[in-house]
C-alpha atoms as a PDB file:
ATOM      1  CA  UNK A   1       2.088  12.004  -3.385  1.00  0.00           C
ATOM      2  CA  UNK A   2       1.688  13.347  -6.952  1.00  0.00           C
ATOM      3  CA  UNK A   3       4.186  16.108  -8.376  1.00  0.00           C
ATOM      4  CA  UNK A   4       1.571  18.692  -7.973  1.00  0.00           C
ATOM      5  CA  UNK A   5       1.211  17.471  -4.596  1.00  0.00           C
ATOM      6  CA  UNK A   6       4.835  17.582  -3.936  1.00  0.00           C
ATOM      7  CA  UNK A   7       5.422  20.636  -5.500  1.00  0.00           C
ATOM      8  CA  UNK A   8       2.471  22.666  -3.689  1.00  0.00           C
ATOM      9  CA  UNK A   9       4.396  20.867  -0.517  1.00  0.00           C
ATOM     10  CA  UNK A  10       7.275  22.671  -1.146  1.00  0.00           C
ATOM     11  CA  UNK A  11       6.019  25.917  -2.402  1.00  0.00           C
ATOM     12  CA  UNK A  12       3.984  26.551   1.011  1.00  0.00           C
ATOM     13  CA  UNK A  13       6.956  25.098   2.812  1.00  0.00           C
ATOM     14  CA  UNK A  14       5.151  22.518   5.007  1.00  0.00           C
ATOM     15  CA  UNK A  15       5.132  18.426   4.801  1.00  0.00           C
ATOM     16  CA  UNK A  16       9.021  18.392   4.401  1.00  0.00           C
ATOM     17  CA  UNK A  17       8.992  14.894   6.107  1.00  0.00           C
ATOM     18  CA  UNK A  18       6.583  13.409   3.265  1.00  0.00           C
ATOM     19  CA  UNK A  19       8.412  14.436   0.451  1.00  0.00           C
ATOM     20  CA  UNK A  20      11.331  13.001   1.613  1.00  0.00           C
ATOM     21  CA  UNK A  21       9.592   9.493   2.642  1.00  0.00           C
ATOM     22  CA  UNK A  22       8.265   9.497  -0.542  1.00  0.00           C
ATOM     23  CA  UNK A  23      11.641   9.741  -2.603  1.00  0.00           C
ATOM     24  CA  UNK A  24      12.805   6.948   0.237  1.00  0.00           C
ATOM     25  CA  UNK A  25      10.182   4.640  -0.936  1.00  0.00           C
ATOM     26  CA  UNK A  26      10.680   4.900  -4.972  1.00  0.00           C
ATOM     27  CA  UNK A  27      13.072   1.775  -5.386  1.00  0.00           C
ATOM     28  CA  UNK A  28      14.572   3.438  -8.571  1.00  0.00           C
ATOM     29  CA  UNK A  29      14.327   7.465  -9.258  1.00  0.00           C
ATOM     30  CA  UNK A  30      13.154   7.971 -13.179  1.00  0.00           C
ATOM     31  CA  UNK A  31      14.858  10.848 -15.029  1.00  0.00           C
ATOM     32  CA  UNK A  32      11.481  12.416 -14.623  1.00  0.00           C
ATOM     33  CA  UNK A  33      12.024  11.887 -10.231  1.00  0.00           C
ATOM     34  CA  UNK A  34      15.265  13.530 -10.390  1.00  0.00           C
ATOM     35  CA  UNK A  35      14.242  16.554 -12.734  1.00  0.00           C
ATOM     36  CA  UNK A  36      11.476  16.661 -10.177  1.00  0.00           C
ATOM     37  CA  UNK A  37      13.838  16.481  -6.830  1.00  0.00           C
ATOM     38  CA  UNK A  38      16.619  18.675  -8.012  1.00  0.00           C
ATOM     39  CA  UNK A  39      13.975  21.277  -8.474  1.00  0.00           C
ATOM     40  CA  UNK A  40      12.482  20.521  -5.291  1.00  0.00           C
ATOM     41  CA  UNK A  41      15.896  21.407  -4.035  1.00  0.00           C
ATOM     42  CA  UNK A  42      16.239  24.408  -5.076  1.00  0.00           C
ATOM     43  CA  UNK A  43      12.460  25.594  -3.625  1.00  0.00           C
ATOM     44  CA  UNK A  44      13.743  24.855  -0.343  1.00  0.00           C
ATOM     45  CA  UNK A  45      15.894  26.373   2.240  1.00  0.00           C
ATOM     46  CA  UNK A  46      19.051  24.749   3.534  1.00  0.00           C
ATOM     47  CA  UNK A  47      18.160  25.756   6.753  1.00  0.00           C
ATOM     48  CA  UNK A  48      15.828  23.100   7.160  1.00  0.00           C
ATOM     49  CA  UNK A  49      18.887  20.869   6.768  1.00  0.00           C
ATOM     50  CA  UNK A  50      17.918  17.332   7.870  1.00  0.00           C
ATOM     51  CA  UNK A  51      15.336  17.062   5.240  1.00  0.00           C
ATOM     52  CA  UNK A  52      17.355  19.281   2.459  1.00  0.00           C
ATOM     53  CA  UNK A  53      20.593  16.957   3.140  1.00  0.00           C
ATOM     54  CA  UNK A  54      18.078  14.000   2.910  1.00  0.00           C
ATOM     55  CA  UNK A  55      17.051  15.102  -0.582  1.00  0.00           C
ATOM     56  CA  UNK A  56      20.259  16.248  -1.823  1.00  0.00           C
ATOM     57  CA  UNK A  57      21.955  12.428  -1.202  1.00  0.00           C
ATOM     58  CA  UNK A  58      18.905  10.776  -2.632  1.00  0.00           C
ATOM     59  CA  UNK A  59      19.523  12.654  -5.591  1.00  0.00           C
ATOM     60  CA  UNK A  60      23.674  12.563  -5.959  1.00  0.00           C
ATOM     61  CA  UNK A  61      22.587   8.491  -5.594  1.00  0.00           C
ATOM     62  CA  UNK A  62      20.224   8.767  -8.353  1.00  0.00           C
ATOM     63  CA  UNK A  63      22.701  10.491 -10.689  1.00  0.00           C
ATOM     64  CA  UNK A  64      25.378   8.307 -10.036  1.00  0.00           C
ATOM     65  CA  UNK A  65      23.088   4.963 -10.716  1.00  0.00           C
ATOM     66  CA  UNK A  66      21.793   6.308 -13.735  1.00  0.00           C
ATOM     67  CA  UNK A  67      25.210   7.448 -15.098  1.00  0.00           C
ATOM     68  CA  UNK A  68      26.259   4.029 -13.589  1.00  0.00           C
ATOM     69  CA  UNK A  69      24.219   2.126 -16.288  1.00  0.00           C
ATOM     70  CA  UNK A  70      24.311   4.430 -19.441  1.00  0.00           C
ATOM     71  CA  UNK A  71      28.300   6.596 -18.297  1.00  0.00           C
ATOM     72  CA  UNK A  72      26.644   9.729 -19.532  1.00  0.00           C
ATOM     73  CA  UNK A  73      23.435  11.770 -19.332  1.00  0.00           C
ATOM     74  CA  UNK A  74      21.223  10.081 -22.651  1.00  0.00           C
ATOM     75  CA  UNK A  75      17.787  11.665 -21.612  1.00  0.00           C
ATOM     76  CA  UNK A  76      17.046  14.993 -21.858  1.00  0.00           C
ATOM     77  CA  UNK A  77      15.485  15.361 -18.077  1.00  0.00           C
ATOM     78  CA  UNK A  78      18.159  13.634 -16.905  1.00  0.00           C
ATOM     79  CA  UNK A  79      20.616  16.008 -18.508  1.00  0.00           C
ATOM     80  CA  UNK A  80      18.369  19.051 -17.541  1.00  0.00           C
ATOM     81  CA  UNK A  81      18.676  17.391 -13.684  1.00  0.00           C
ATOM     82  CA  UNK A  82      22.720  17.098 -13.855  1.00  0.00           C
ATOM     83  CA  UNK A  83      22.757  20.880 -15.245  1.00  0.00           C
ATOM     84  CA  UNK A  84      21.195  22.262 -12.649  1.00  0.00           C
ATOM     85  CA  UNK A  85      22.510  20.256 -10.080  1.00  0.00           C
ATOM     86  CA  UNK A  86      26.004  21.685 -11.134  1.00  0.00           C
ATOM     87  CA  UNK A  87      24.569  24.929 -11.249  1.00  0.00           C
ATOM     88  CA  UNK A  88      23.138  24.642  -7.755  1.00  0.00           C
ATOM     89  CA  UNK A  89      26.605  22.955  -5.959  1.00  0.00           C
ATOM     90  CA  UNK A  90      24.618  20.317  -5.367  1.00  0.00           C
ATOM     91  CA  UNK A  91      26.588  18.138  -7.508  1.00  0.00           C
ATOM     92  CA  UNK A  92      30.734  18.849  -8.237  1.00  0.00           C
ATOM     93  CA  UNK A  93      30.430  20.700 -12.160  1.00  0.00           C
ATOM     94  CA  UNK A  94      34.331  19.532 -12.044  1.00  0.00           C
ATOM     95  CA  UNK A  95      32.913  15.646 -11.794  1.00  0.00           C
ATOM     96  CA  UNK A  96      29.543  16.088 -13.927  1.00  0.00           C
ATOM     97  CA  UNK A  97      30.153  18.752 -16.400  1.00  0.00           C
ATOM     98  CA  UNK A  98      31.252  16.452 -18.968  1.00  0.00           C
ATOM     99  CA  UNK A  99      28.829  13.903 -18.772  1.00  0.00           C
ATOM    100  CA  UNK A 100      26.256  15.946 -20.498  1.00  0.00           C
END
């Protein structure tokens, strides 16, 4: 799937289950993947919980690998990504905040 692809996905809410095998089968997510899935994340409803929880791991597991590697946010997607994240409760602002 492309972004466009992905993000046309999301904004007619169908093909939930693609997007998330998708993310699944990137062995690493870029800063550019995460920018991409946090918005994703936000476009979606929590009530379609299995594949919003899905996305919402996959992207806390990103974050922490690439802060893993560099300890703080060098990029400027992947600081855009941590930002909203924060501002979404999708990641703790108490943990993150200070990392950008």
């Amino acid at each position: 799937m492309t972004e466009k692809e992905i993000r046309e996905a999301v904004k007619n809410k169908e093909n939930y289950s693609s997007i998330v095998t998708y993310f699944k089968t990137q062995k690493t997510l870029s800063e550019a993947d995460l920018a991409l899935l946090i918005d994703m994340i936000e476009e979606m409803s929590p009530e379609i919980y299995e594949h919003y929880r899905a996305l919402q791991d996959m992207f806390r597991e990103g974050i922490r690998k690439h802060l893993e590697a560099s300890k703080e946010a060098s990029g400027e997607q992947l600081a855009y990504a941590i930002k909203k994240g924060c501002a979404l409760g999708t990641l703790l602002a108490e943990k993150y905040a200070n990392r950008v």
